[in-house]
PDB file of N, CA and C in Angstrom:
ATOM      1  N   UNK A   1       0.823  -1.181   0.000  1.00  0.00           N
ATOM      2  CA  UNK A   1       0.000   0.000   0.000  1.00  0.00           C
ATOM      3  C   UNK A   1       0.873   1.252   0.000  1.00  0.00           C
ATOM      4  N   UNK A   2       1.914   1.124   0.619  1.00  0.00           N
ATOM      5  CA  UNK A   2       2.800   2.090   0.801  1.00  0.00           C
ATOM      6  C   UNK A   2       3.135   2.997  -0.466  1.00  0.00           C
ATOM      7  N   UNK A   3       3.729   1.719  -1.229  1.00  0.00           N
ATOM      8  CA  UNK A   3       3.681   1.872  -2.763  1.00  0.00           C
ATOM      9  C   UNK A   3       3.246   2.487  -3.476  1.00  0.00           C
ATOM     10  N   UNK A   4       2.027   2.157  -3.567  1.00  0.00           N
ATOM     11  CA  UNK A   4       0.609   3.126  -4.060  1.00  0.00           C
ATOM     12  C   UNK A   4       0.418   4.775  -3.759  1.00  0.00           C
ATOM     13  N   UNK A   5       0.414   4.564  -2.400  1.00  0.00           N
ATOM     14  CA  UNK A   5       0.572   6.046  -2.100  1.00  0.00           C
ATOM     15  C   UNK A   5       1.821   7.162  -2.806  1.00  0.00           C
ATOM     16  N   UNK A   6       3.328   6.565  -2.772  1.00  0.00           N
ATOM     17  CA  UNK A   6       4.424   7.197  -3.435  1.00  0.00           C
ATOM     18  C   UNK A   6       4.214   7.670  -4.729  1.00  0.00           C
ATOM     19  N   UNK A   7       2.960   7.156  -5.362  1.00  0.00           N
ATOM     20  CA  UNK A   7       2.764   7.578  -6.724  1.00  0.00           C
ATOM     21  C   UNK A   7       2.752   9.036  -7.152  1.00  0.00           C
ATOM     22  N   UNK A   8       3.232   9.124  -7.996  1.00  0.00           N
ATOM     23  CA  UNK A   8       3.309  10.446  -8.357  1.00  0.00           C
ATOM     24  C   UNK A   8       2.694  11.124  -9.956  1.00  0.00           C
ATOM     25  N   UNK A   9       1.105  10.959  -9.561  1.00  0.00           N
ATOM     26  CA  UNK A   9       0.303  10.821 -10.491  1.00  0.00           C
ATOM     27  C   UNK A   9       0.539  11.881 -11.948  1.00  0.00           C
ATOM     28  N   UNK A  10       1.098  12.911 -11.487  1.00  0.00           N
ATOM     29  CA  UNK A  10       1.143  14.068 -11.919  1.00  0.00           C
ATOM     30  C   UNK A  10       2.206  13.596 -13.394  1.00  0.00           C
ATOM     31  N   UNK A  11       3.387  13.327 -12.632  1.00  0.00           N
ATOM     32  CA  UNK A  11       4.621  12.564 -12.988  1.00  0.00           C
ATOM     33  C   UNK A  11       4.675  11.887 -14.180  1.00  0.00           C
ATOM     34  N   UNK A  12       3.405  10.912 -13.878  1.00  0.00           N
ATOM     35  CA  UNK A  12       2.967   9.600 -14.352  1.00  0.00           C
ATOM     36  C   UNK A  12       2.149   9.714 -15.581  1.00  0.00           C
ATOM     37  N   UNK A  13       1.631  10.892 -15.556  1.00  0.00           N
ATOM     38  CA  UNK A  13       0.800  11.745 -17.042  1.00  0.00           C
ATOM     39  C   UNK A  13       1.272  12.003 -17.763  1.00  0.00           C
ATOM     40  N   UNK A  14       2.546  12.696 -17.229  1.00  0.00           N
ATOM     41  CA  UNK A  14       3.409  13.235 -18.250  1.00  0.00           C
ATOM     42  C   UNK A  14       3.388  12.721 -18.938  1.00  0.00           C
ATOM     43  N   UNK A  15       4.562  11.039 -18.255  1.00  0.00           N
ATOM     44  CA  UNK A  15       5.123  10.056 -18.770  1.00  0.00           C
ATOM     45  C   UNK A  15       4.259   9.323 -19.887  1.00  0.00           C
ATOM     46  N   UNK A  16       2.964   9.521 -19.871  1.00  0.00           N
ATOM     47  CA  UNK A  16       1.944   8.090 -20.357  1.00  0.00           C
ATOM     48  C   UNK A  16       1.803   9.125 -21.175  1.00  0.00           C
ATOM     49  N   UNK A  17       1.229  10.250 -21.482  1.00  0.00           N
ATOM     50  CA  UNK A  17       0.799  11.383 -22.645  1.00  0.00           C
ATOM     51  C   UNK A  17       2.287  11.566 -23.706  1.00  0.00           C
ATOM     52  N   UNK A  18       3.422  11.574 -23.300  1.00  0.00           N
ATOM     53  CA  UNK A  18       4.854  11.238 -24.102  1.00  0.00           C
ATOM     54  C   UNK A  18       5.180  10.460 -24.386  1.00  0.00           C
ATOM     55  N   UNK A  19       4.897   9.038 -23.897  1.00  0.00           N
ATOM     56  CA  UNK A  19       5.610   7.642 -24.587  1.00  0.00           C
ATOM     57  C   UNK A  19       4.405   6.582 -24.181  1.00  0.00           C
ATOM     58  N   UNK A  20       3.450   6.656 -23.842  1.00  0.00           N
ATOM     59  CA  UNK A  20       2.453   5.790 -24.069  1.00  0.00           C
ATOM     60  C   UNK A  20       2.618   4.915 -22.753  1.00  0.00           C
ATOM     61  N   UNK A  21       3.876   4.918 -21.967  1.00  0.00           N
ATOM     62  CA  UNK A  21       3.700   4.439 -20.791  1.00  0.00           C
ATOM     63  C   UNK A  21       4.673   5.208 -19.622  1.00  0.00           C
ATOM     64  N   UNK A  22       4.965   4.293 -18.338  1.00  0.00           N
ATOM     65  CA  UNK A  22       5.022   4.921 -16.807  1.00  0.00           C
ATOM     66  C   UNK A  22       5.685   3.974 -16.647  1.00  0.00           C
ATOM     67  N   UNK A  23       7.088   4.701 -16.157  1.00  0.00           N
ATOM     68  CA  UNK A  23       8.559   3.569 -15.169  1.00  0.00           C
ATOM     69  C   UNK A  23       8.043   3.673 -14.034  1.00  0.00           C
ATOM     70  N   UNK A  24       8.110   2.914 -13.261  1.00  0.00           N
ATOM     71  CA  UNK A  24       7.999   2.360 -12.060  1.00  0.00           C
ATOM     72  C   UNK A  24       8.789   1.934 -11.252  1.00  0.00           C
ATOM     73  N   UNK A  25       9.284   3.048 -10.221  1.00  0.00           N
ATOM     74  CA  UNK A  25      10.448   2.812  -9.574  1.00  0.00           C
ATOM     75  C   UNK A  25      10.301   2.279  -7.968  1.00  0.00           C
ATOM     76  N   UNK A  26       9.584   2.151  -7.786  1.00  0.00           N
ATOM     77  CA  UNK A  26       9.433   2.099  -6.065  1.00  0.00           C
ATOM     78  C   UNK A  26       8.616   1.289  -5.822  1.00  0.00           C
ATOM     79  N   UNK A  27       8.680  -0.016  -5.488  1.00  0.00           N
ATOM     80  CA  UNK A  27       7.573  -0.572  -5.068  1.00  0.00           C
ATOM     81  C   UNK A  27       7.587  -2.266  -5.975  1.00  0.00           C
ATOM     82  N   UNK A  28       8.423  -1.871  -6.358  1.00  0.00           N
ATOM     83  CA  UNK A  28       8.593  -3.000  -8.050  1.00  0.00           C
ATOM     84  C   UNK A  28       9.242  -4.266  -7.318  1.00  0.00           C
ATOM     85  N   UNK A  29       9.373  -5.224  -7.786  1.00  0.00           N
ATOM     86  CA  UNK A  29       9.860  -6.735  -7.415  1.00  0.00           C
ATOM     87  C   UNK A  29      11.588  -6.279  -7.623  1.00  0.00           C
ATOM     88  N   UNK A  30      12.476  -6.608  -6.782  1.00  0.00           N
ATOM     89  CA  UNK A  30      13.727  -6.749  -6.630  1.00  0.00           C
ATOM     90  C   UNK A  30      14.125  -4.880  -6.971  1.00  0.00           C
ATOM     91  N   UNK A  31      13.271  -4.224  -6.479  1.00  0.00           N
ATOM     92  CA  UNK A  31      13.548  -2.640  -6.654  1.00  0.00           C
ATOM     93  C   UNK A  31      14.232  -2.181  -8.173  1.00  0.00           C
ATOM     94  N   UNK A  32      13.455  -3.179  -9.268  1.00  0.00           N
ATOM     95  CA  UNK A  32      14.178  -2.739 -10.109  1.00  0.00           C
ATOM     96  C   UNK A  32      12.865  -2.073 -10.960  1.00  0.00           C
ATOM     97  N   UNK A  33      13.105  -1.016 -11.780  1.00  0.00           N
ATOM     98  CA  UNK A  33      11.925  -0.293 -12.720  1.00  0.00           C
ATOM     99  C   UNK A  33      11.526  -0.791 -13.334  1.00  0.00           C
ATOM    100  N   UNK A  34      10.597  -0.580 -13.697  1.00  0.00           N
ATOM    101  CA  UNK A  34       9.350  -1.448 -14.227  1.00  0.00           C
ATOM    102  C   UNK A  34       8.725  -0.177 -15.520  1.00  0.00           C
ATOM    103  N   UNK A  35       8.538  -0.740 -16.759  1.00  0.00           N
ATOM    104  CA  UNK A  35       7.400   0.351 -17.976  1.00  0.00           C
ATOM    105  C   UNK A  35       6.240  -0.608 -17.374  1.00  0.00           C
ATOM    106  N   UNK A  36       5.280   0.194 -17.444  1.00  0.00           N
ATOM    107  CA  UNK A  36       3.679  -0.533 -17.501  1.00  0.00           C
ATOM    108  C   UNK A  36       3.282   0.525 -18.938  1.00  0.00           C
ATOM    109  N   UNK A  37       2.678  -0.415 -19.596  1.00  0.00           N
ATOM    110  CA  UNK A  37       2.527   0.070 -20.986  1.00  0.00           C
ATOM    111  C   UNK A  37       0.689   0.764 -20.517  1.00  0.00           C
ATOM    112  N   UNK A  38       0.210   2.075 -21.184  1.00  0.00           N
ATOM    113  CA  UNK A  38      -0.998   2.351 -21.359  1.00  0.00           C
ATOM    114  C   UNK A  38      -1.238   2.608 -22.404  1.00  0.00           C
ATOM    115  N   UNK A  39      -2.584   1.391 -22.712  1.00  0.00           N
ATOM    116  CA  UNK A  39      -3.317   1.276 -23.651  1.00  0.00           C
ATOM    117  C   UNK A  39      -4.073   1.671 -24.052  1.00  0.00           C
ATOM    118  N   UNK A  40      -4.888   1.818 -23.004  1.00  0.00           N
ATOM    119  CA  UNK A  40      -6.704   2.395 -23.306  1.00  0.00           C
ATOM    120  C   UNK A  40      -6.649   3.479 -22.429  1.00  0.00           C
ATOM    121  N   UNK A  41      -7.751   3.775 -23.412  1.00  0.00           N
ATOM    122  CA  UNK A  41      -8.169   5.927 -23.017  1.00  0.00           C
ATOM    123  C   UNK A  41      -8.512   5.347 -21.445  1.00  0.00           C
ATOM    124  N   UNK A  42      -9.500   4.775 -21.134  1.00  0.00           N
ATOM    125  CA  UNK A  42      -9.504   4.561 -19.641  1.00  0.00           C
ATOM    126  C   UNK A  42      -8.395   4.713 -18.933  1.00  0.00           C
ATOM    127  N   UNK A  43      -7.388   4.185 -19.083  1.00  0.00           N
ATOM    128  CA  UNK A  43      -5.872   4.036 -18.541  1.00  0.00           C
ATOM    129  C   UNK A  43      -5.180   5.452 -18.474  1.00  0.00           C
ATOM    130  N   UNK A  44      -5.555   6.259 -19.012  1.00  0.00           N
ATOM    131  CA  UNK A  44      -5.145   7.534 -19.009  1.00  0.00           C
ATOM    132  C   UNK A  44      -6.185   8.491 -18.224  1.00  0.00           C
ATOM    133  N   UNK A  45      -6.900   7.953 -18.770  1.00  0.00           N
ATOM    134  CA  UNK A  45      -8.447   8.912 -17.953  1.00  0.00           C
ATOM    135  C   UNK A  45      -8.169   8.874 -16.462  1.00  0.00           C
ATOM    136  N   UNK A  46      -7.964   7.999 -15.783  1.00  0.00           N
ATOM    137  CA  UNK A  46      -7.653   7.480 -14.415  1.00  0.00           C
ATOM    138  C   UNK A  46      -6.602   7.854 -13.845  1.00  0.00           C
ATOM    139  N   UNK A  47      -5.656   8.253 -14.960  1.00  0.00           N
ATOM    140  CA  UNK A  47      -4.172   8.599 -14.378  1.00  0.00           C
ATOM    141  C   UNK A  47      -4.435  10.102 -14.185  1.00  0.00           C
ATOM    142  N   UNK A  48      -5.094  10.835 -14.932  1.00  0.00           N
ATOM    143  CA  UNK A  48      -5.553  12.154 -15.001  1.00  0.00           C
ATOM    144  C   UNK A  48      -6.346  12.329 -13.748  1.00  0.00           C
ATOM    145  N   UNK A  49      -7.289  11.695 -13.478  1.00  0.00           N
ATOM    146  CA  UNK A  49      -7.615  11.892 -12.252  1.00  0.00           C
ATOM    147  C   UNK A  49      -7.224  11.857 -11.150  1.00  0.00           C
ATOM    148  N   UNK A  50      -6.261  10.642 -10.978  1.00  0.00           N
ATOM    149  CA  UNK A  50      -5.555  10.669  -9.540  1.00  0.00           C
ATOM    150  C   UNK A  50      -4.524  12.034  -9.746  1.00  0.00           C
ATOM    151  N   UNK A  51      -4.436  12.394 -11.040  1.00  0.00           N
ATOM    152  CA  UNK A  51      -3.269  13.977 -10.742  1.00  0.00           C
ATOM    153  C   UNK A  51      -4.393  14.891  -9.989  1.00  0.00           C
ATOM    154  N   UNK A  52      -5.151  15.001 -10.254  1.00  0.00           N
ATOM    155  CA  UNK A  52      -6.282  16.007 -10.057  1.00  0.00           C
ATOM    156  C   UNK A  52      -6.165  15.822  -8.615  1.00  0.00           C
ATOM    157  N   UNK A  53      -6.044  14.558  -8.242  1.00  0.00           N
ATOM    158  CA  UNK A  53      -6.772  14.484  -6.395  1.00  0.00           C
ATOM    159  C   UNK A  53      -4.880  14.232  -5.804  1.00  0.00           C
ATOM    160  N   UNK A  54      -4.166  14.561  -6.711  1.00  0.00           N
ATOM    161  CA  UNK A  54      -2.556  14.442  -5.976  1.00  0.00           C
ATOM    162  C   UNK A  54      -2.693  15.325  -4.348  1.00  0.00           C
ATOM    163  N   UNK A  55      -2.733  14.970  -3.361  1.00  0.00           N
ATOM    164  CA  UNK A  55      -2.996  15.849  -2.241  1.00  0.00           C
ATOM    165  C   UNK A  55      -1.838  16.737  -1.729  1.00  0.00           C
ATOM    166  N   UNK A  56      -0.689  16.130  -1.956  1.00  0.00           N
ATOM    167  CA  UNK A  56       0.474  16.845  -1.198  1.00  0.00           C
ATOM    168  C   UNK A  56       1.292  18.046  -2.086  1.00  0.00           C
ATOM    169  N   UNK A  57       2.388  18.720  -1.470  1.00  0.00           N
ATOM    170  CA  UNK A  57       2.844  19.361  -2.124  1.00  0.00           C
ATOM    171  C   UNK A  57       4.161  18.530  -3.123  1.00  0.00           C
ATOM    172  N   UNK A  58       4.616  17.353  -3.025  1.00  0.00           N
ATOM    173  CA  UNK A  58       4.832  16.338  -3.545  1.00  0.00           C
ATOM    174  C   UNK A  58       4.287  15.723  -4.711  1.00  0.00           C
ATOM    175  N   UNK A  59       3.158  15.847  -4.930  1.00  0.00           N
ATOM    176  CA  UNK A  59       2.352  14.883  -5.532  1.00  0.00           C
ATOM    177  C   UNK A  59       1.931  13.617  -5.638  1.00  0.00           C
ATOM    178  N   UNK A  60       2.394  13.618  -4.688  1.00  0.00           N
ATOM    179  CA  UNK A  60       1.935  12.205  -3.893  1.00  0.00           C
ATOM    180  C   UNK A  60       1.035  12.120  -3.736  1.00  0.00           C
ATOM    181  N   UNK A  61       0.130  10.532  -3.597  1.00  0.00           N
ATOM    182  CA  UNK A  61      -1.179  10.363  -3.394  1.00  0.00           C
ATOM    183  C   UNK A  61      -1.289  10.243  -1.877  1.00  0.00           C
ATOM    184  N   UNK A  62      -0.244  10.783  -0.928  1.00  0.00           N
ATOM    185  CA  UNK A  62      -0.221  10.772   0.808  1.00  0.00           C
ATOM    186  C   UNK A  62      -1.308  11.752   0.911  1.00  0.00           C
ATOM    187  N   UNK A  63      -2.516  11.721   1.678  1.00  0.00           N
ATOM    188  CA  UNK A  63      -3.182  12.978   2.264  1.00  0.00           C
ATOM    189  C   UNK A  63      -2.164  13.457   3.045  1.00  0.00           C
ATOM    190  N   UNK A  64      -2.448  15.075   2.552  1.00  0.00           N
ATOM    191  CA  UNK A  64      -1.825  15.737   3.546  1.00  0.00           C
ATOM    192  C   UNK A  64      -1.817  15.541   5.292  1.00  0.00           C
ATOM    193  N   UNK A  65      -3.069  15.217   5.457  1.00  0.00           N
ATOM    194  CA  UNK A  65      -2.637  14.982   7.405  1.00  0.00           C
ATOM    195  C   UNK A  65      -2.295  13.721   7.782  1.00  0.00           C
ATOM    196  N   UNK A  66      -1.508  12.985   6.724  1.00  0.00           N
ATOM    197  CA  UNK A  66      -0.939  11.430   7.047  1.00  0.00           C
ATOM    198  C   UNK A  66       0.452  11.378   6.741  1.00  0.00           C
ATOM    199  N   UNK A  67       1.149  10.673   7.464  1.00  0.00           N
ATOM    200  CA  UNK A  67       2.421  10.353   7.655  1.00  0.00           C
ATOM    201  C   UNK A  67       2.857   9.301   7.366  1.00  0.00           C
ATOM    202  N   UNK A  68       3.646   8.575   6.896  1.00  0.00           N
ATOM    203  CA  UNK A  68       4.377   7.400   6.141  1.00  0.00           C
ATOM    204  C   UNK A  68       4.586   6.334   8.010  1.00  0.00           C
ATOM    205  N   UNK A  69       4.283   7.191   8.864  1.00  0.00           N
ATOM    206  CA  UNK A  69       4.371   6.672  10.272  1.00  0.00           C
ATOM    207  C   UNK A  69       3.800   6.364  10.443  1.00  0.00           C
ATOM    208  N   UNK A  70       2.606   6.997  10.451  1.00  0.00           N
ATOM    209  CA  UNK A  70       1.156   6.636  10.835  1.00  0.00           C
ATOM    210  C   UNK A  70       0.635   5.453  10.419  1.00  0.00           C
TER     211      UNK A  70
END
């Protein structure tokens, strides 16, 4: 879950609107990067949205009143 949260949706738009997909650095099997290829308009539609709801000044999907501690 941790994972998930580090996302950096914003990031991740860029990436998918310029080369059709998103490296994946954090969270990946043996910490090594990962392309996830996007295919479908859905797949983008979704990535657009989680930029929209990015909460932090990061862009991270962390709510702001939560801590990686917590």
């Amino acid at each position: 879950m941790e994972e998930a949260f580090l996302l950096r949706p914003t990031q991740a738009l860029g990436q998918a609107l310029a080369r059709k997909q998103v490296r994946v650095g954090h969270g990946t099997k043996d910490g090594r990067p990962q392309k996830v290829s996007l295919d479908e308009v859905v797949q983008l539609e979704m990535l657009a949205r989680a930029a929209r709801l990015a909460a932090s000044a990061a862009g991270t999907m962390i709510p702001r009143s939560y801590t990686l501690a917590r």
